[in-house]
Protein backbone atom coordinates (compact mmCIF):
# COMPACT_ATOMS: atom_id res chain seq x y z
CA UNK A 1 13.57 34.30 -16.73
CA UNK A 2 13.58 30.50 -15.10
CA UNK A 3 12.93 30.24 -11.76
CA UNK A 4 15.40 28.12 -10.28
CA UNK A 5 13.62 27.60 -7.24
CA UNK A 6 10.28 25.38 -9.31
CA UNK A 7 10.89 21.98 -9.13
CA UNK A 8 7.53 20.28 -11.02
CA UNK A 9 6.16 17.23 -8.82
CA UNK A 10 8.32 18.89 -5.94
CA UNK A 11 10.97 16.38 -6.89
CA UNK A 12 13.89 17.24 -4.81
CA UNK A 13 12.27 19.16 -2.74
CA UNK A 14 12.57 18.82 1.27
CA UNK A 15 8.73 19.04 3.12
CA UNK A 16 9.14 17.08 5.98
CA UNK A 17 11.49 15.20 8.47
CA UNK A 18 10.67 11.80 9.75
CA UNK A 19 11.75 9.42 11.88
CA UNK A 20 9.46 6.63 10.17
CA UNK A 21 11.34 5.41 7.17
CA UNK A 22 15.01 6.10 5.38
CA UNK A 23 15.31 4.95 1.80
CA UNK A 24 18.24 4.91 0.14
CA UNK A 25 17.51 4.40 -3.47
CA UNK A 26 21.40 4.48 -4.33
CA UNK A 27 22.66 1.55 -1.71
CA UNK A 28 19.25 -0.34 -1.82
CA UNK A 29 18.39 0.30 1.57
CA UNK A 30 14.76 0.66 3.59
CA UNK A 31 15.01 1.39 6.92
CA UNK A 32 11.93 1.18 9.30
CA UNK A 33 12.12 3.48 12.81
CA UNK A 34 15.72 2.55 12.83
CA UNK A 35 15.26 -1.17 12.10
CA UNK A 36 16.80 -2.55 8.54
CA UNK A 37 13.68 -3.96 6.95
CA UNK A 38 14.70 -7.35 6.46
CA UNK A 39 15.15 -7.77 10.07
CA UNK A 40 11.63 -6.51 10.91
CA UNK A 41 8.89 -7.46 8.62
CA UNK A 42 9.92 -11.34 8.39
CA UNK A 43 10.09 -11.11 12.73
CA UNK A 44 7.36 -8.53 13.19
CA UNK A 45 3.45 -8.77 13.65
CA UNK A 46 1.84 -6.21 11.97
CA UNK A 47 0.57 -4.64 15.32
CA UNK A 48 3.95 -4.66 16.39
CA UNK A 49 4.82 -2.42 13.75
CA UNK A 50 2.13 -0.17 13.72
CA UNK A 51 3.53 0.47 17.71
CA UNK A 52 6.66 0.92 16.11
CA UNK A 53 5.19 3.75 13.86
CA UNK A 54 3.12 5.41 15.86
CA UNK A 55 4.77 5.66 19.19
CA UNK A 56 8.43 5.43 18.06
CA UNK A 57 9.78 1.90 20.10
CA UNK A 58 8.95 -1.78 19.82
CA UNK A 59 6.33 -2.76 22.62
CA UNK A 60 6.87 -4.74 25.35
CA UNK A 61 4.71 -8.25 25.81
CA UNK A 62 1.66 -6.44 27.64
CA UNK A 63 1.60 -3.56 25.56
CA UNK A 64 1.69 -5.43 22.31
CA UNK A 65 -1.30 -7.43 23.76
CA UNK A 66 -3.43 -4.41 24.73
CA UNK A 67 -2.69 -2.50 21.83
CA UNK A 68 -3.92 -5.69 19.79
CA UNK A 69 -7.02 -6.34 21.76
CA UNK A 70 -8.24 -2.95 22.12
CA UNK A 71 -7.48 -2.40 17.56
CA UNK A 72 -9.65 -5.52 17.21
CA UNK A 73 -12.80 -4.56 19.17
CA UNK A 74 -12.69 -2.00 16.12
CA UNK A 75 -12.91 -4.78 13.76
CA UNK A 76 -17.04 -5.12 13.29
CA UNK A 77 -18.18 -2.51 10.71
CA UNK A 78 -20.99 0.69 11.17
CA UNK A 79 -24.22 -0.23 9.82
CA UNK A 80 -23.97 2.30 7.27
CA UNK A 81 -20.85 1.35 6.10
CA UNK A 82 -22.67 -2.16 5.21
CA UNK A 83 -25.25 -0.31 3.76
CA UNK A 84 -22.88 1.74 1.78
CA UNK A 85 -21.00 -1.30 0.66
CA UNK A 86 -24.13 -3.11 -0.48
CA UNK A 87 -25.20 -0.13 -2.35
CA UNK A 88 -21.17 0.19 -4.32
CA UNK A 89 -21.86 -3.38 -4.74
CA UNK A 90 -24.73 -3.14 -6.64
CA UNK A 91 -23.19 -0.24 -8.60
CA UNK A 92 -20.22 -2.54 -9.20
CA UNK A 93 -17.49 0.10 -8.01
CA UNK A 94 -13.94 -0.80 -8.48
CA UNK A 95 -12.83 -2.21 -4.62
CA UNK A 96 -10.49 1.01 -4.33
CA UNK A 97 -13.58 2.93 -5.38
CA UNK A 98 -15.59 1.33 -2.40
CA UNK A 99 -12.69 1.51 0.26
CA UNK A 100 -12.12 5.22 -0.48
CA UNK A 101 -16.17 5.64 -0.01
CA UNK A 102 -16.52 3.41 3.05
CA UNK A 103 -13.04 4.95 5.14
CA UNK A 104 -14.74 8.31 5.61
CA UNK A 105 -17.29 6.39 7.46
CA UNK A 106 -14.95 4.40 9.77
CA UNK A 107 -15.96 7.08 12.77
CA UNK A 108 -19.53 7.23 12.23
CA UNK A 109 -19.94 5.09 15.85
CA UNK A 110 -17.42 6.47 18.10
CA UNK A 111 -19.25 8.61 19.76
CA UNK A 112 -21.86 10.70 19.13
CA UNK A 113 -21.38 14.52 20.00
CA UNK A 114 -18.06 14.55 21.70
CA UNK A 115 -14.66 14.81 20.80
CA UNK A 116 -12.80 11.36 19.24
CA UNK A 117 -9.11 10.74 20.76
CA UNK A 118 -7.00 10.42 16.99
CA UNK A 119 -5.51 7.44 18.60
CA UNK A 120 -8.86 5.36 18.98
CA UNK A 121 -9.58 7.32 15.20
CA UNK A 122 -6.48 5.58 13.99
CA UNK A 123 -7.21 2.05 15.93
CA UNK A 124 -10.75 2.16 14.29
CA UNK A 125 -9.29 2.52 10.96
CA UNK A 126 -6.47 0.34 10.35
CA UNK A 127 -8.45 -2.49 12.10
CA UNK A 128 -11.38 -1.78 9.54
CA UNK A 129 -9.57 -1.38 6.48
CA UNK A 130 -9.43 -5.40 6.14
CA UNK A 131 -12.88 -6.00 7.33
CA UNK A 132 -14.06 -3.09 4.89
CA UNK A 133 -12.44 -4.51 2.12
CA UNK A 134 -13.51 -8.60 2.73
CA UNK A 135 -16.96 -7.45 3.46
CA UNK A 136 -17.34 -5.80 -0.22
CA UNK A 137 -15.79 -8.05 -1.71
CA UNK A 138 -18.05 -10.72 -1.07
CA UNK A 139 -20.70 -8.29 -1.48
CA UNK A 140 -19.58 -7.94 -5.32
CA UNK A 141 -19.48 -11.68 -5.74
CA UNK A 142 -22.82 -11.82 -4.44
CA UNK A 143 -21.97 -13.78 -0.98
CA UNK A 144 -23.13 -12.98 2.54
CA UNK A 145 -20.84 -10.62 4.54
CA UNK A 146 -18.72 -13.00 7.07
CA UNK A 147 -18.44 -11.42 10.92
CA UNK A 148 -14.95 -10.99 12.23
CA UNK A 149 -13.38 -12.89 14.64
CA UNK A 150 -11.81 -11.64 18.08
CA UNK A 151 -9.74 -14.93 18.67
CA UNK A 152 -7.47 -14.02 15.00
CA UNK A 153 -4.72 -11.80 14.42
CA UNK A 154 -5.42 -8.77 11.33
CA UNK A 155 -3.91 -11.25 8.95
CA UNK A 156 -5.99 -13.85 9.77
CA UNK A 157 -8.87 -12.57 10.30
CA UNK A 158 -8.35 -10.57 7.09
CA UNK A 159 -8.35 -13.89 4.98
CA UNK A 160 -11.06 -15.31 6.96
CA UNK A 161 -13.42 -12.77 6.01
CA UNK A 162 -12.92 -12.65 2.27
CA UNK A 163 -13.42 -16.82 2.62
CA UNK A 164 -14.72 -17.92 5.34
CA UNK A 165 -11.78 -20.57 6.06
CA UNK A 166 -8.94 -20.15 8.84
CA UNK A 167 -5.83 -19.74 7.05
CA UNK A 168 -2.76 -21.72 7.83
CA UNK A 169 0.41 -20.02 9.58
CA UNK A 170 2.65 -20.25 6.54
CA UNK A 171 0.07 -18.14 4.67
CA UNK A 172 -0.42 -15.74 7.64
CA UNK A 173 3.01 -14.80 8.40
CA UNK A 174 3.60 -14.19 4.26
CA UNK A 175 0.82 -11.98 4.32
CA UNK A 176 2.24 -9.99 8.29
CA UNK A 177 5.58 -9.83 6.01
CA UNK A 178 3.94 -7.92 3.26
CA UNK A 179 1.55 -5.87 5.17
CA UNK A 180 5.01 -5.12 7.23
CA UNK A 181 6.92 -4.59 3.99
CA UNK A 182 4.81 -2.39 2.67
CA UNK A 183 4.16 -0.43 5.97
CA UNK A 184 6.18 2.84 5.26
CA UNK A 185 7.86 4.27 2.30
CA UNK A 186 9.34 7.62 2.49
CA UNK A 187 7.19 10.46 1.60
CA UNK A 188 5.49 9.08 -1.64
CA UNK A 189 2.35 10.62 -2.74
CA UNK A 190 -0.91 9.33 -0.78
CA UNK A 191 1.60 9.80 2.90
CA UNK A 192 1.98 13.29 1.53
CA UNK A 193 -1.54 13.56 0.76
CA UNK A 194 -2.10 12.53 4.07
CA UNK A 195 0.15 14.96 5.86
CA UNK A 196 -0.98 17.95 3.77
CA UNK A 197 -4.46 17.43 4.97
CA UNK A 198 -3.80 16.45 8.79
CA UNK A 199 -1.74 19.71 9.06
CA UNK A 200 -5.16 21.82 8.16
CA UNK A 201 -6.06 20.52 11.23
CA UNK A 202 -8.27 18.42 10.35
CA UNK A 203 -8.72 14.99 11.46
CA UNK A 204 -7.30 11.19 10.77
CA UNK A 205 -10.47 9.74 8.81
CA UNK A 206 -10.35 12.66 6.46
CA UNK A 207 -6.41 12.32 6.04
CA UNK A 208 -6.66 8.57 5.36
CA UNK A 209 -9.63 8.67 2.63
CA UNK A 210 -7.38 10.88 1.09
CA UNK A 211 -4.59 9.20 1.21
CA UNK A 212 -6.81 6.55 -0.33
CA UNK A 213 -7.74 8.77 -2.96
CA UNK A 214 -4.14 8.89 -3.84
CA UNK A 215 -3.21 5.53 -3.98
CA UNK A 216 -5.65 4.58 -6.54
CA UNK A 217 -3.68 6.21 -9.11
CA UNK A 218 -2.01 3.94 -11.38
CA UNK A 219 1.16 6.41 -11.06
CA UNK A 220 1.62 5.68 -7.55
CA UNK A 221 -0.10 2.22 -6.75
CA UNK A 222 1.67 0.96 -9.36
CA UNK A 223 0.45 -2.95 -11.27
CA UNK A 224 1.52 -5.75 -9.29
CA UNK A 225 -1.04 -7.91 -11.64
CA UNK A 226 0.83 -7.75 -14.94
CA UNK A 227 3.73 -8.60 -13.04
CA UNK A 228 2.06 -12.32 -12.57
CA UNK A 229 0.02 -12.08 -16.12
CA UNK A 230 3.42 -12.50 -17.96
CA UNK A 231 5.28 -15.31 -15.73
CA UNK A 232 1.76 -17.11 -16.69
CA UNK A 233 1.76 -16.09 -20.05
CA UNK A 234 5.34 -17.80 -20.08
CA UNK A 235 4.34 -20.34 -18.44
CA UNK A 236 7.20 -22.90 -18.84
CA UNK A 237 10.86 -22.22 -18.02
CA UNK A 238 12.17 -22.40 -21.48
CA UNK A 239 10.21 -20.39 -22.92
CA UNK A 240 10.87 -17.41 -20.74
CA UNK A 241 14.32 -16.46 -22.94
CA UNK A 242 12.09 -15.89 -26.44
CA UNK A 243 9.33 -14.17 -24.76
CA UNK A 244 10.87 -11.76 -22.66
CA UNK A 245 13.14 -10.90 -26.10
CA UNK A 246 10.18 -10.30 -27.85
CA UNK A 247 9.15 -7.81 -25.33
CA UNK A 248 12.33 -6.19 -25.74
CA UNK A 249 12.60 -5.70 -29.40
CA UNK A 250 8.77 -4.49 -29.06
CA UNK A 251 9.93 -1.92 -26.55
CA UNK A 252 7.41 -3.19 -24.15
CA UNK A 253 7.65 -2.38 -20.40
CA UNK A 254 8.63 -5.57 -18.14
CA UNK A 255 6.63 -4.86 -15.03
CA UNK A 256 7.86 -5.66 -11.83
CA UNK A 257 11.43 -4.43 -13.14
CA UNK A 258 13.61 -0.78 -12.32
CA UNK A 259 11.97 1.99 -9.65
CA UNK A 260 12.18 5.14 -10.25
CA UNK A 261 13.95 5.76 -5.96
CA UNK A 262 15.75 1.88 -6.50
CA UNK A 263 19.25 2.56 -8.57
CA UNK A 264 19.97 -0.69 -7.45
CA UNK A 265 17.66 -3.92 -6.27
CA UNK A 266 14.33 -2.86 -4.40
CA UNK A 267 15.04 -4.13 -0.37
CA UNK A 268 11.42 -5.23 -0.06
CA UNK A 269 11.91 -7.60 -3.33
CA UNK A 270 14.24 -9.51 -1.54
CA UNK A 271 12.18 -9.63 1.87
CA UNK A 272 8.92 -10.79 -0.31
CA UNK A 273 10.92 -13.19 -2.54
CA UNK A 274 11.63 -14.94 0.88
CA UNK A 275 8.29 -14.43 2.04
CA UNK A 276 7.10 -16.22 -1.06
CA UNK A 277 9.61 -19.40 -0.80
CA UNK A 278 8.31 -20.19 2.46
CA UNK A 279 4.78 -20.32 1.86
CA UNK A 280 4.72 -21.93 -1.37
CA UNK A 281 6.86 -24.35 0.14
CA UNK A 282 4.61 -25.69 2.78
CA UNK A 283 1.02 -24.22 2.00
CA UNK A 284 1.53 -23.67 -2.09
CA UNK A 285 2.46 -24.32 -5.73
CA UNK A 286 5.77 -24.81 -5.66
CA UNK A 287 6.18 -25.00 -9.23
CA UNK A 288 5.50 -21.69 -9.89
CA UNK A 289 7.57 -20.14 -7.26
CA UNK A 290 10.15 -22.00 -8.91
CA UNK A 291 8.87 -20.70 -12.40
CA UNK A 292 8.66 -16.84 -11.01
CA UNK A 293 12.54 -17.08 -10.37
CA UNK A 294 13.64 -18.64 -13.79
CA UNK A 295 11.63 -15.49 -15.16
CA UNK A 296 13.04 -13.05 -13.28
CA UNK A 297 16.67 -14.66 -13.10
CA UNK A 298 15.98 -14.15 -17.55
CA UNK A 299 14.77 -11.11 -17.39
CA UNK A 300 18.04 -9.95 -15.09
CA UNK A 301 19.69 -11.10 -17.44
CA UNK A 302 18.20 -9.62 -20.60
CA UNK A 303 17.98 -6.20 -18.94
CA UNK A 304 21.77 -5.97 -18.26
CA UNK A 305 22.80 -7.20 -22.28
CA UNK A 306 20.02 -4.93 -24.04
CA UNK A 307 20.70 -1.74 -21.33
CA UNK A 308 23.64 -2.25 -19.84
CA UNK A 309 24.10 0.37 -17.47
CA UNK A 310 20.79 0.99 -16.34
CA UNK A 311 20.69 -1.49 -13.10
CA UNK A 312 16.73 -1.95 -13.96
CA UNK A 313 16.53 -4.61 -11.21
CA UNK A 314 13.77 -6.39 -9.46
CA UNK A 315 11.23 -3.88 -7.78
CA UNK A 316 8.87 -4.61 -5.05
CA UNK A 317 5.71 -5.29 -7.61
CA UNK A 318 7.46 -8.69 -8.99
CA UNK A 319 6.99 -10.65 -5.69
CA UNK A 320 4.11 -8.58 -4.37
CA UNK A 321 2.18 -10.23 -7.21
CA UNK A 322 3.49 -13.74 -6.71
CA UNK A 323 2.80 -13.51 -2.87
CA UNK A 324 -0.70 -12.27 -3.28
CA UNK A 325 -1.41 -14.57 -5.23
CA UNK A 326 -0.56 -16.94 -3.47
CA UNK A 327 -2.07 -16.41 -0.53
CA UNK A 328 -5.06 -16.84 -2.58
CA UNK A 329 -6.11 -13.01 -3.47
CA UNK A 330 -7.03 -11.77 -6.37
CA UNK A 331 -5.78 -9.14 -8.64
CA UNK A 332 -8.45 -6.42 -7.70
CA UNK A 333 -7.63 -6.94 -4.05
CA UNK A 334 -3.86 -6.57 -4.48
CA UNK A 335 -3.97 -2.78 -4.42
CA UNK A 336 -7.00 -2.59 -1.29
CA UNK A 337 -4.51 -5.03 0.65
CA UNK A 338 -1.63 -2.41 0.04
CA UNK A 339 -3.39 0.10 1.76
CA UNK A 340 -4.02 -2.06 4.66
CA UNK A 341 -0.78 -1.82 5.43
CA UNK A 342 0.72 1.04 4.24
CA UNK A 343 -2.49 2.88 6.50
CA UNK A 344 0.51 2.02 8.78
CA UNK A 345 2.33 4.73 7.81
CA UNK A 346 -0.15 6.99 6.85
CA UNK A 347 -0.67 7.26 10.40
CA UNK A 348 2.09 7.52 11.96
CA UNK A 349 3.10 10.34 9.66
CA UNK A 350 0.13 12.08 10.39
CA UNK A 351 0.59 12.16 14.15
CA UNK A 352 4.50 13.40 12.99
CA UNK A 353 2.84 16.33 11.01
CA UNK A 354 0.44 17.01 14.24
CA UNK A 355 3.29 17.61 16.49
CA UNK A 356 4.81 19.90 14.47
CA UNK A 357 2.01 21.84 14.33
CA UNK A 358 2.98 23.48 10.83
CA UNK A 359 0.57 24.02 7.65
CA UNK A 360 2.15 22.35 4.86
CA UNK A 361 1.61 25.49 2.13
CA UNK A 362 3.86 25.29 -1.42
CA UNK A 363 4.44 28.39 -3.43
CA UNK A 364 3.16 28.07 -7.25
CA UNK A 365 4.39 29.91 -10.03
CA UNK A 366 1.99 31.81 -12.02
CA UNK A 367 2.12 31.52 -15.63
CA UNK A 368 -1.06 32.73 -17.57
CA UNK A 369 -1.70 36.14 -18.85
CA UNK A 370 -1.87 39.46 -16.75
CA UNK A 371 -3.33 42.20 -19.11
CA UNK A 372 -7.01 40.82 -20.08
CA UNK A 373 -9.60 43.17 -20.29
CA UNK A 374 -13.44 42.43 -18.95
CA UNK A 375 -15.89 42.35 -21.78
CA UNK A 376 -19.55 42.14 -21.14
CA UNK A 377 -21.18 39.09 -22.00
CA UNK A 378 -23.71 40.49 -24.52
CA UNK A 379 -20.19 41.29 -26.37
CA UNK A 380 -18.23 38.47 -26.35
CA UNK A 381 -18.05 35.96 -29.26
């Protein structure tokens, strides 16, 4: 007899209600707190968002400005996070390997024997996601470790660490617009992770590793890189029509094109794509901006005449990868940098979950045999 009630993956299936994000997969829609996304993560800082998130309005001038000074005192690492970083260094561990390792440590100095406020537990770890990440990363290219700096916003200070050279503004605010974009996206898997574990009651550094955890599956944090590997590969404009049908007739996957929520074009395509044009404009390569569009314009194109029908349309990887590269980043640090803003969201969910105060505890249906009989080791085969 089926169970009508088993949905596998949950899909379908109501856990939660939020008042952090709306997507509407069928219109193309993602709306932030009650602000359409293209309004807010070209206009927003990223602290202004994570306000947004976590307490539910925009703040005023002299909140915004205490809530970022007091998240950036958090910005200078534990010494044992260094250590541990050296020692995942020297071990080589993927960067989403050393991230997961280092965010359970992200509480280790504030305060020894007495309770942690979660709010100071979630200023601690979104401000040290960034320096967590920069720090190993020149740790795995065999550089010294660069301090932060108080006078910088995240973005900045983010892009200072992993080079040691103050960005410019047009590659700032493309990188606040993605961190922004990427902020909050319904209940996808690693927020869910999150919330399952913050409604055991236990606490915000836990929830976030796990969310971490999550995220490093290729299922859910998804390949920006490939995305960029075949506008490269293509290289010129005219040769995008042949390639892209060779794909095709090989039955390859075009990445960067159709989501599995998106029936129609991904929102946050269209807020990076414009993201993109304005810092390659002033502070990058043009040319391949301009190359990136011609690609995807031909791949539009292709999609609709070999599967009509399907609306496989830009998704939120395509310009993801042109933007981080652009900003100078490279592929291993495009999935790290997700989580530094989508930690975002992870948090503000999990201070959601914490007010309702409910365990978060599925049903499973059992499906493997009822009748076995115990046989004594000394008579088994």
């Amino acid at each position: 007899m089926t169970d009508t009630n088993y949905r596998p993956g949950l899909e379908g299936v109501v856990a939660a209600e939020t008042a952090l994000s709306q997507v509407d997969g069928q219109n193309g829609r993602l709306v932030i707190a009650g602000y359409q996304l293209e309004d807010l993560a070209a206009q927003a800082s990223f602290e202004e968002v994570c306000f947004l998130l976590w307490h539910g309005t925009l703040p005023g001038q002299s909140e915004l400005e205490e809530f970022r000074t007091s998240m950036a005192e958090f910005r200078v690492l534990p010494s044992a996070t260094h250590s541990l970083l050296e020692q995942a260094a020297h071990h080589k561990v993927s960067p989403m390997d050393a991230l997961r390792m280092a965010a359970a440590t992200f509480d280790l100095d504030l305060g020894e024997g007495q309770e942690i406020d979660e709010l100071t537990r979630a200023k601690a770890i979104t401000a040290r996601i960034p320096p967590a990440v920069a720090t190993y990363w020149r740790y795995l290219q065999g550089l010294e470790a660069i301090g932060p700096r108080q006078d910088l916003g995240r973005s900045a200070n983010y892009l200072y660490m992993l080079t040691g050279l103050e960005p410019g503004p047009a590659t700032v605010r493309a990188l606040e617009t993605y961190l922004n974009t990427v902020a909050d996206h319904g209940l996808n898997a690693s927020t869910f992770a999150a919330r399952v574990i913050i409604a055991t009651e236990s606490d915000m550094v836990s929830a976030v590793t796990g969310a971490i955890g999550a995220l490093k599956g290729p299922l859910h944090g998804g390949a920006p890189g490939p995305a960029l590997d075949m506008v490269f590969e293509i290289g010129e404009a005219e040769r995008a029509e042949q390639y892209i049908r060779s794909k095709l007739d090989r039955g390859e996957r075009l990445m960067g094109f159709g989501h599995r929520v998106y029936k129609v074009r991904d929102p946050r395509a269209d807020v990076l794509a414009a993201a993109a044009e304005a810092m390659f404009s002033t502070e990058g390569d043009m040319h391949l901006y301009e190359l990136a569009k011609e690609v995807e314009s031909t791949v539009l194109a292709l999609l609709e005449e070999s599967k009509p029908g399907r609306n496989l349309k830009t998704n939120v990887e395509f310009f993801t990868a042109l933007l981080l590269h652009g900003i100078g980043l490279e592929i291993p640090l495009f999935t790290p940098t997700f989580a530094a803003g989508r930690v975002a969201g992870w948090i503000g969910h999990c201070l959601e979950q914490q007010r309702t105060a409910r365990l978060i505890r599925p049903d499973s249906r059992y499906v493997g045999p009822t009748d076995l009989a115990w046989v004594p080791i000394e008579q088994r085969p």
